[in-house]
Protein backbone atom coordinates (compact mmCIF):
# COMPACT_ATOMS: atom_id res chain seq x y z
CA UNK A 1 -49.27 -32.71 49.93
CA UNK A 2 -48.97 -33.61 46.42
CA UNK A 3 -47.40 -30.38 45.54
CA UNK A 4 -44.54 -31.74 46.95
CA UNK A 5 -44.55 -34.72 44.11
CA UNK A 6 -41.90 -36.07 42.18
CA UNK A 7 -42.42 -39.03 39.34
CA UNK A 8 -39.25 -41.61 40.55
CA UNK A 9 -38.02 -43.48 38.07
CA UNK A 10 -35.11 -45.75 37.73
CA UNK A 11 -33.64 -43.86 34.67
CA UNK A 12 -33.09 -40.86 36.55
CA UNK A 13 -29.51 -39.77 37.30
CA UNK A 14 -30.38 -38.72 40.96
CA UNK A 15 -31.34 -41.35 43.59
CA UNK A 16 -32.19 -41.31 47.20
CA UNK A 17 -28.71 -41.33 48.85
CA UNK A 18 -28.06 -44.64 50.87
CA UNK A 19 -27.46 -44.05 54.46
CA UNK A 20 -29.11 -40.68 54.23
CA UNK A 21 -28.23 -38.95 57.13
CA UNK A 22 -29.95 -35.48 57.36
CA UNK A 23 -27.79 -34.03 60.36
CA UNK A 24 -24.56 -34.58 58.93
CA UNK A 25 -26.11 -32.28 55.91
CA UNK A 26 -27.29 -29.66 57.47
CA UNK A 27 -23.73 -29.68 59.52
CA UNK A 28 -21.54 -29.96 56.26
CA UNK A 29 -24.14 -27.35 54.85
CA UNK A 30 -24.01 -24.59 57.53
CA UNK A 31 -19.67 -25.51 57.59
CA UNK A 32 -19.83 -24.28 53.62
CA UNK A 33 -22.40 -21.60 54.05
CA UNK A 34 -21.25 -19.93 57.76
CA UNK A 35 -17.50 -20.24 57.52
CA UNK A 36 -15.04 -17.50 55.84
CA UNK A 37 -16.34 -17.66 51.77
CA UNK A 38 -18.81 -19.99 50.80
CA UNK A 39 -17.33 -23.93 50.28
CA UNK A 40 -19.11 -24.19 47.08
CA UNK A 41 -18.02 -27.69 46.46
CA UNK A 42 -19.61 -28.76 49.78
CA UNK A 43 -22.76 -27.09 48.75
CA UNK A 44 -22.45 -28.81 45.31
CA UNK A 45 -21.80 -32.26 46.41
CA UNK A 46 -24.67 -32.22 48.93
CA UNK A 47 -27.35 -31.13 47.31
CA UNK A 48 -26.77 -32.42 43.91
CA UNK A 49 -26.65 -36.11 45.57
CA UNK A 50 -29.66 -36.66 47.36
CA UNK A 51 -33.05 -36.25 45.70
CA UNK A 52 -35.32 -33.97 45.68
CA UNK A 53 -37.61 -35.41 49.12
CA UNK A 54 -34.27 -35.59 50.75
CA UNK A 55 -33.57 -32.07 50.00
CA UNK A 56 -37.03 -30.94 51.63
CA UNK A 57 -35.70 -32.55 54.77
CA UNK A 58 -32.31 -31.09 55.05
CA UNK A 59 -34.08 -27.51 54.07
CA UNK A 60 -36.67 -28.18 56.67
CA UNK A 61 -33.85 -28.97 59.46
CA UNK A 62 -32.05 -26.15 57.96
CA UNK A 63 -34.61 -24.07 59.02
CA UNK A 64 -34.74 -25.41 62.47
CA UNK A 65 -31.37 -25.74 63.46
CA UNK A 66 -30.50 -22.22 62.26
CA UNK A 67 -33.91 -19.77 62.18
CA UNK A 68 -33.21 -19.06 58.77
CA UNK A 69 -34.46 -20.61 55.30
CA UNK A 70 -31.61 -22.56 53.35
CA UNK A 71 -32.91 -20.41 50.67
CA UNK A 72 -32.63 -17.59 52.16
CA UNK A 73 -29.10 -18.49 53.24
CA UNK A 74 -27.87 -19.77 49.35
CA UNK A 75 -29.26 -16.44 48.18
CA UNK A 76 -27.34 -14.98 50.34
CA UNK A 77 -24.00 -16.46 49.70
CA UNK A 78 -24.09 -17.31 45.79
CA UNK A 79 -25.12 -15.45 42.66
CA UNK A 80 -26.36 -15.77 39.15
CA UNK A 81 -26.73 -18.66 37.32
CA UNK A 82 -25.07 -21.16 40.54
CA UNK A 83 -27.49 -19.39 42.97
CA UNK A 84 -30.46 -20.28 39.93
CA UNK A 85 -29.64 -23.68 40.27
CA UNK A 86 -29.11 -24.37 43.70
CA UNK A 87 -32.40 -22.61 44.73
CA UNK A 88 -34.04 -24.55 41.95
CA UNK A 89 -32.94 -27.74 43.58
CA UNK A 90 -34.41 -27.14 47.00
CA UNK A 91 -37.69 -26.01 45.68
CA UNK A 92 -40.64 -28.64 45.82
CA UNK A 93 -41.11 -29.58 41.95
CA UNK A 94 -44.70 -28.23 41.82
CA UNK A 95 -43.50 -25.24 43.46
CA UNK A 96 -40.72 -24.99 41.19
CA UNK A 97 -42.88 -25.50 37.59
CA UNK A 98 -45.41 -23.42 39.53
CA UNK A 99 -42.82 -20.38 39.81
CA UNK A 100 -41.14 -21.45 36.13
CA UNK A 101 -44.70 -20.55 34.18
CA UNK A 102 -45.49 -17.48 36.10
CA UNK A 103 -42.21 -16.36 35.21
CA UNK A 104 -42.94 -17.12 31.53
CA UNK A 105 -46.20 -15.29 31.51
CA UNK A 106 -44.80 -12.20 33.13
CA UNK A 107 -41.36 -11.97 31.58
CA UNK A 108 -40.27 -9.59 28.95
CA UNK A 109 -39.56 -11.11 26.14
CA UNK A 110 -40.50 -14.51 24.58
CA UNK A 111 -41.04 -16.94 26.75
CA UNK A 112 -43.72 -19.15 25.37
CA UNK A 113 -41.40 -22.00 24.51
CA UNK A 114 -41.02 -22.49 28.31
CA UNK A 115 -44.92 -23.00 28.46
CA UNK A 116 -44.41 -25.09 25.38
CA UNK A 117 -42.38 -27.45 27.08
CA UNK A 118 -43.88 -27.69 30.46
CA UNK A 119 -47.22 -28.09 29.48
CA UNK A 120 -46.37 -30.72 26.75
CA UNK A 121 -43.82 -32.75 29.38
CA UNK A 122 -45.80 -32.85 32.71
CA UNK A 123 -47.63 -36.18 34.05
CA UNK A 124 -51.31 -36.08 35.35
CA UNK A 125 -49.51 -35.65 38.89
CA UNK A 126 -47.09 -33.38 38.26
CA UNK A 127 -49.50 -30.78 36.58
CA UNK A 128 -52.12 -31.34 39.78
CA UNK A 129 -48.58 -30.59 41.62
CA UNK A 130 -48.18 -27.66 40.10
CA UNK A 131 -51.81 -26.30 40.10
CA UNK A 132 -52.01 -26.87 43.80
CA UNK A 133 -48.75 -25.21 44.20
CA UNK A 134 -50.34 -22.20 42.88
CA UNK A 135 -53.50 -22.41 44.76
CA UNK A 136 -51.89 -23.24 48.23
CA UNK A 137 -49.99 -19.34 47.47
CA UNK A 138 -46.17 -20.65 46.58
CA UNK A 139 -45.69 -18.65 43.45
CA UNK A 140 -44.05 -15.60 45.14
CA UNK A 141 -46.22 -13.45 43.17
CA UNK A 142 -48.05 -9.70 44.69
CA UNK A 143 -51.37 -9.25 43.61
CA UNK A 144 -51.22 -7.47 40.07
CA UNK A 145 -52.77 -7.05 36.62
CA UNK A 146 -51.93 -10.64 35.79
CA UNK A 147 -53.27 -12.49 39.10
CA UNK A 148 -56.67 -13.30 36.75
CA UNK A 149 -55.32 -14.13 33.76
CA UNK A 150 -52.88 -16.72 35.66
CA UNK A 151 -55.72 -18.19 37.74
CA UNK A 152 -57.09 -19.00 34.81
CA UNK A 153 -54.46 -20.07 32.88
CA UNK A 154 -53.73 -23.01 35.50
CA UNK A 155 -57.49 -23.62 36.69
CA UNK A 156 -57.71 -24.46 32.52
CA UNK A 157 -54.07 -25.93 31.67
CA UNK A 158 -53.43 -27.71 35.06
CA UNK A 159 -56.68 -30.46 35.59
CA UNK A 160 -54.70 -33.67 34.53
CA UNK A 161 -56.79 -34.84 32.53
CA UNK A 162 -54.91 -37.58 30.26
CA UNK A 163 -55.99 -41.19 30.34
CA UNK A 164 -53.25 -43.17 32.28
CA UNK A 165 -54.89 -46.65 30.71
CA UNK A 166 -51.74 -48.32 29.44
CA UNK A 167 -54.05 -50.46 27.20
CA UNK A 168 -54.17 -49.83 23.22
CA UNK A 169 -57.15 -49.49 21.61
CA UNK A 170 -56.44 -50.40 18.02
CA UNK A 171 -59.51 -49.48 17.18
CA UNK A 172 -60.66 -46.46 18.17
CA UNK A 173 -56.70 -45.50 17.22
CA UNK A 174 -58.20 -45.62 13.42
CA UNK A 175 -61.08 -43.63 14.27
CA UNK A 176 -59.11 -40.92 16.17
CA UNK A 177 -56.49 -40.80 13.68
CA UNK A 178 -59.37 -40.45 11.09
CA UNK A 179 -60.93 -37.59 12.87
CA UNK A 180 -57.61 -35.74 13.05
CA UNK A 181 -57.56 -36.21 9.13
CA UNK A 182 -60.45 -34.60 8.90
CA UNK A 183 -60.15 -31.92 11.16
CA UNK A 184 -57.13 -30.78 9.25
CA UNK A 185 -55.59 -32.11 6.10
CA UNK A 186 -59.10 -33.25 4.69
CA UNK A 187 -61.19 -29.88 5.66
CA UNK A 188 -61.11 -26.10 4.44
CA UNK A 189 -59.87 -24.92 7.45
CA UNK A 190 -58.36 -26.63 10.56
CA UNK A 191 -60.98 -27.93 13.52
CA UNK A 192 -57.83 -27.45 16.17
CA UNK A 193 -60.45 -27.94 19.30
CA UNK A 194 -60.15 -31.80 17.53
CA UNK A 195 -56.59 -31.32 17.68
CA UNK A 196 -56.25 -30.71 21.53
CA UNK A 197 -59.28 -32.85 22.71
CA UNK A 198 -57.22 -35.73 21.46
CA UNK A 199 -53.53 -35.01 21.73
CA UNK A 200 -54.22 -33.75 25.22
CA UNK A 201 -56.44 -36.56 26.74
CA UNK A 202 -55.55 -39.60 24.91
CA UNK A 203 -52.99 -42.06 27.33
CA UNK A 204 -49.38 -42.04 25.62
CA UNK A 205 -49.37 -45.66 24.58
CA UNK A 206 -52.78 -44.79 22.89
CA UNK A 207 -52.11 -41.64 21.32
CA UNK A 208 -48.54 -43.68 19.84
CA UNK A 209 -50.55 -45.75 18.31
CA UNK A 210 -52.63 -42.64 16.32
CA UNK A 211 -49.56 -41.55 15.02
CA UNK A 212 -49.14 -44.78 13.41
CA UNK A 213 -52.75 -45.25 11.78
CA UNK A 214 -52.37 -41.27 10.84
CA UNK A 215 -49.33 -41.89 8.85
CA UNK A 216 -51.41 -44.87 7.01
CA UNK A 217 -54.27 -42.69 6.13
CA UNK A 218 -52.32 -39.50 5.29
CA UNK A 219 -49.42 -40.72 4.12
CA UNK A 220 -47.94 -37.77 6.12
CA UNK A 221 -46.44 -37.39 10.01
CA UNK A 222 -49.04 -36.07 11.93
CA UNK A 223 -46.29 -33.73 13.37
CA UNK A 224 -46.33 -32.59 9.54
CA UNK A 225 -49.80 -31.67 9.10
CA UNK A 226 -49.67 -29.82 12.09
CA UNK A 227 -46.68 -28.03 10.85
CA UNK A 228 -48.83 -27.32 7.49
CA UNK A 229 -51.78 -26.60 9.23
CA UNK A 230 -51.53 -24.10 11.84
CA UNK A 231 -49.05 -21.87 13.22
CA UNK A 232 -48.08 -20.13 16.10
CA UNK A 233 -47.93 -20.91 20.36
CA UNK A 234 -50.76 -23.84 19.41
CA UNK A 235 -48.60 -25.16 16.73
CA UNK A 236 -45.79 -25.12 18.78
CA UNK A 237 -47.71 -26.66 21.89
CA UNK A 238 -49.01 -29.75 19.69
CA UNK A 239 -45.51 -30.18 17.87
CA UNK A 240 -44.44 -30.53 21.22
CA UNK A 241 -46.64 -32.99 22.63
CA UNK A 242 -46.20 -35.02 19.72
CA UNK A 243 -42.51 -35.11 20.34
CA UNK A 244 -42.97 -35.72 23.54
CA UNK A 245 -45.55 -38.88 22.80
CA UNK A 246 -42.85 -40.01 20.36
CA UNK A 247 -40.17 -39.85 23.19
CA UNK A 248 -39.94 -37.72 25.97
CA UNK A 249 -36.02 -38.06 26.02
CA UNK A 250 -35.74 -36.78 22.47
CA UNK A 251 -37.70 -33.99 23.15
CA UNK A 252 -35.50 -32.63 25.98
CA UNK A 253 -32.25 -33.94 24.57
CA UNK A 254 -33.09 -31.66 21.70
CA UNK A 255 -33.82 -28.68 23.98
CA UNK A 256 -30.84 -29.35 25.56
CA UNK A 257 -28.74 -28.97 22.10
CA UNK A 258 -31.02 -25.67 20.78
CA UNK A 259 -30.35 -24.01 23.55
CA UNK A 260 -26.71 -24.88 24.10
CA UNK A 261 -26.05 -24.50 20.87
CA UNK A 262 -24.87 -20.80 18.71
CA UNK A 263 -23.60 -17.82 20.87
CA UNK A 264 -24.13 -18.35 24.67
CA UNK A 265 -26.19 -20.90 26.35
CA UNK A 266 -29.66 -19.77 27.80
CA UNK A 267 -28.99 -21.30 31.29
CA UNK A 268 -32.61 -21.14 32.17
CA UNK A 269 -33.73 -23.94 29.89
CA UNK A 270 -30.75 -25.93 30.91
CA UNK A 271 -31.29 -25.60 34.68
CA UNK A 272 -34.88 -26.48 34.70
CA UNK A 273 -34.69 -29.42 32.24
CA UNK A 274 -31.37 -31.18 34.33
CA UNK A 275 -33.26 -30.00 37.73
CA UNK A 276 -36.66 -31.48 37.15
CA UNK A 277 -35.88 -34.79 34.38
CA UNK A 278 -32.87 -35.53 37.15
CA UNK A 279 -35.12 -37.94 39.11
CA UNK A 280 -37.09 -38.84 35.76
CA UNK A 281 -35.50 -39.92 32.90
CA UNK A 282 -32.00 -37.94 32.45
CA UNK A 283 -30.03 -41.21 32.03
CA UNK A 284 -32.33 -41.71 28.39
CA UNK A 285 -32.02 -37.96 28.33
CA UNK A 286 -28.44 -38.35 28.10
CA UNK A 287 -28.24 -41.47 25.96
CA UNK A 288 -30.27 -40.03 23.26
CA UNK A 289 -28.53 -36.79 23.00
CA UNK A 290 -25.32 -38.72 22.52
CA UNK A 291 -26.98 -40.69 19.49
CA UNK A 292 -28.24 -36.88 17.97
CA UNK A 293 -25.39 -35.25 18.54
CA UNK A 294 -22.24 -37.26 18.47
CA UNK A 295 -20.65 -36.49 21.66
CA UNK A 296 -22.26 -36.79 25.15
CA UNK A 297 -23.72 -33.95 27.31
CA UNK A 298 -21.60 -34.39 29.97
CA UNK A 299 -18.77 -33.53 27.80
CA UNK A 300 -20.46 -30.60 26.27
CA UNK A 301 -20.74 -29.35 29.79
CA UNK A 302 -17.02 -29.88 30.58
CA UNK A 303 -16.29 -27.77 27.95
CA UNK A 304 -18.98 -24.80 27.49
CA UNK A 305 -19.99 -24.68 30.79
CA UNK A 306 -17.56 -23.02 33.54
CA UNK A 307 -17.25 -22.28 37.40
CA UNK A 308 -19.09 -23.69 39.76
CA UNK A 309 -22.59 -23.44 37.87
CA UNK A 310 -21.07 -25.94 35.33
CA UNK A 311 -19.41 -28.09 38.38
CA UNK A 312 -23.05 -28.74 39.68
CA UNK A 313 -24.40 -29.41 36.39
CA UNK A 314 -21.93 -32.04 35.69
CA UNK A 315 -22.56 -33.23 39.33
CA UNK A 316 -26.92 -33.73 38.68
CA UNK A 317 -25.77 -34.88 34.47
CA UNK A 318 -23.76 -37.74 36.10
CA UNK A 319 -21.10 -38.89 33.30
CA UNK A 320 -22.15 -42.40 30.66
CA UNK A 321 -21.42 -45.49 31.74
C-alpha cells in the first residue's frame, strides 16, 4: 500500500543495509529489549541503520517471532524523547505524518508551524501516503469532536495535486508571475485563492522559474510581497512553500537551527525532520546548515544533545565527509 511510501533518494543519510539480514535483527533486537536493562546501543545501531522498508520487516518478524508489537515492546522499555524517536522510526512514513498533523490539530498550544512544514515539504506521494494512512484508520485517534474537522482537513490538504512535469514553461512563468502581481502588490486587497491555486499546483521547476519573472516585474521577492501582503497560518504556509521551492534543504536546515537554537531544543521538530528527510535529502540537509551556520549539525548534536536520544540522532545525522 502506498501508505507505506518513502521518496529514496541518493542524498539521504540512511540506505538499505547491504546484506540485510532480518533474523539476525530481530535476534540482536529481542537480546537488547528481553535481557536484564534495555541494551540501548543495540537498539540504536539497528534501527538507525537500515531504512525505513527494512524496519517494517524486522517489526513485522518482531511481531511474529515474539506475539508482541516492537512498538509495544520499545514503549515498554524506553522513555521520553529516545522512546519518541525510536517509535517514530518504525512507523510507516504516511502513518507517521498521518499521526504528526493530528497531533498538531489537537494539541494545546501552537502547533501550526508543524502543519506549516508538512504541508509545504510533502511530494504528491507522500501526501496520498499520508491521506490514505488516515483513511485506512492508523491515526490512533477515538472518535471525538475533531473526527470532522480532520476528515476534512486531509480529504482538502492531502489530494496531491502538484504538476510533476519537470518541463519549464517560460511562458506561461510570465503570465503566472503576472497574475500573482496582480492578485497582491498591484490590487486593493490581496486575491490569496490566486496565491494557493498557483504556489500549490505549479511543478517545482515551474513555479522556480515564477519566482524569477516575479522579481523582474515587481522588483520585489515574491516571498516579500507575501510577507507585506497577508499575515497569519496562510502567510506562514506560502512563506513556506516558497522556501521550500527555493530549496527544500534550506528550509529544514533552518528549522533545524530555530528550533535548536535559545533555551532548550523542541525535540519534536528535530525528531520528525532527521526521521522523515533521513532517506530524502539529509546529506544537503546537512551541507547547507553547515554553510548557514558555521559549524555542522552533527557537531551541534555532540554537544547540545545528550544520552541516548542524542546517540541515535547522531547515528540517523551521519557525520560530513
Amino acid at each position: 500500500m502506498s501508505l507505506y511510501f518513502h521518496q529514496s533518494n541518493t542524498r539521504g543519510s540512511v540506505k538499505d543495509k547491504a546484506n540485510f539480514k532480518v533474523d539476525e535483527d530481530v535476534s540482536a533486537l529481542r537480546k537488547a529489549i528481553e535481557g536484564i536493562g534495555t541494551t540501548e546501543k543495540t537498539i540504536i545501531e539497528v534501527l538507525t541503520q537500515r531504512s525505513n522498508a527494512q524496519r517494517q520487516l524486522i517489526a513485522k518478524a518482531y511481531e511474529k517471532a515474539t506475539g508482541r508489537t516492537l512498538v509495544a515492546d520499545l514503549e515498554g522499555d524506553t522513555h521520553g524523547d529516545f522512546e519518541d524517536l525510536l517509535v517514530a522510526l518504525v512507523t510507516p512514513p504516511g502513518v507517521y505524518d498521518c499521526r504528526e498533523v493530528i497531533k498538531a490539530i489537537k494539541g494545546a498550544g501552537t502547533t501550526e508551524s508543524t502543519l506549516t512544514e508538512i504541508f509545504a515539504s510533502r511530494s504528491n506521494k507522500q501526501m496520498k501516503a499520508m491521506s490514505e494512512a488516515y483513511l485506512a484508520g492508523y491515526h490512533n485517534s477515538k472518535q471525538s469532536q475533531y473526527d470532522f474537522i480532520i476528515t476534512k482537513f486531509f480529504c482538502l490538504f492531502s489530494q496531491g495535486k502538484r504538476d510533476e512535469n519537470t518541463n519549464v514553461d517560460a511562458a506561461k512563468a510570465k503570465v503566472d508571475a503576472k497574475a500573482l502581481y496582480e492578485a497582491g502588490e498591484n490590487k486593493w486587497g490581496t486575491d490569496e485563492d490566486k496565491f494557493i491555486d498557483i504556489l500549490c499546483h505549479r511543478s517545482i521547476p515551474q513555479l522556480r522559474q515564477t519566482l524569477i519573472e516575479y522579481k523582474n516585474i515587481c522588483k520585489k521577492t515574491l516571498q516579500e510581497s507575501i510577507e507585506s501582503e497577508m499575515s497569519g497560518n496562510l502567510e506562514k504556509l506560502l512563506v513556506a512553500v516558497v522556501k521550500c521551492v527555493k530549496s527544500t534543504p534550506v528550509y529544514f536546515a533552518e528549522r533545524l537551527y530555530e528550533s535548536m537554537k535559545g533555551l532548550g531544543t523542541t525535540e519534536s521538530v528535530v525528531t520528525r525532520i532527521l526521521v522523515c528527510r533521513s532517506e530524502i535529502d539529509l546529506m544537503d540537509i546537512r551541507a547547507e546548515y553547515k554553510k548557514l551556520y558555521g559549524c555542522s549539525l552533527y557537531s551541534y548534536l555532540e554537544s547540545d544533545v545528550s544520552g541516548s536520544y542524542g546517540n541515535a540522532l547522531k547515528h540517523l545525522c551521519g557525520q560530513d565527509d
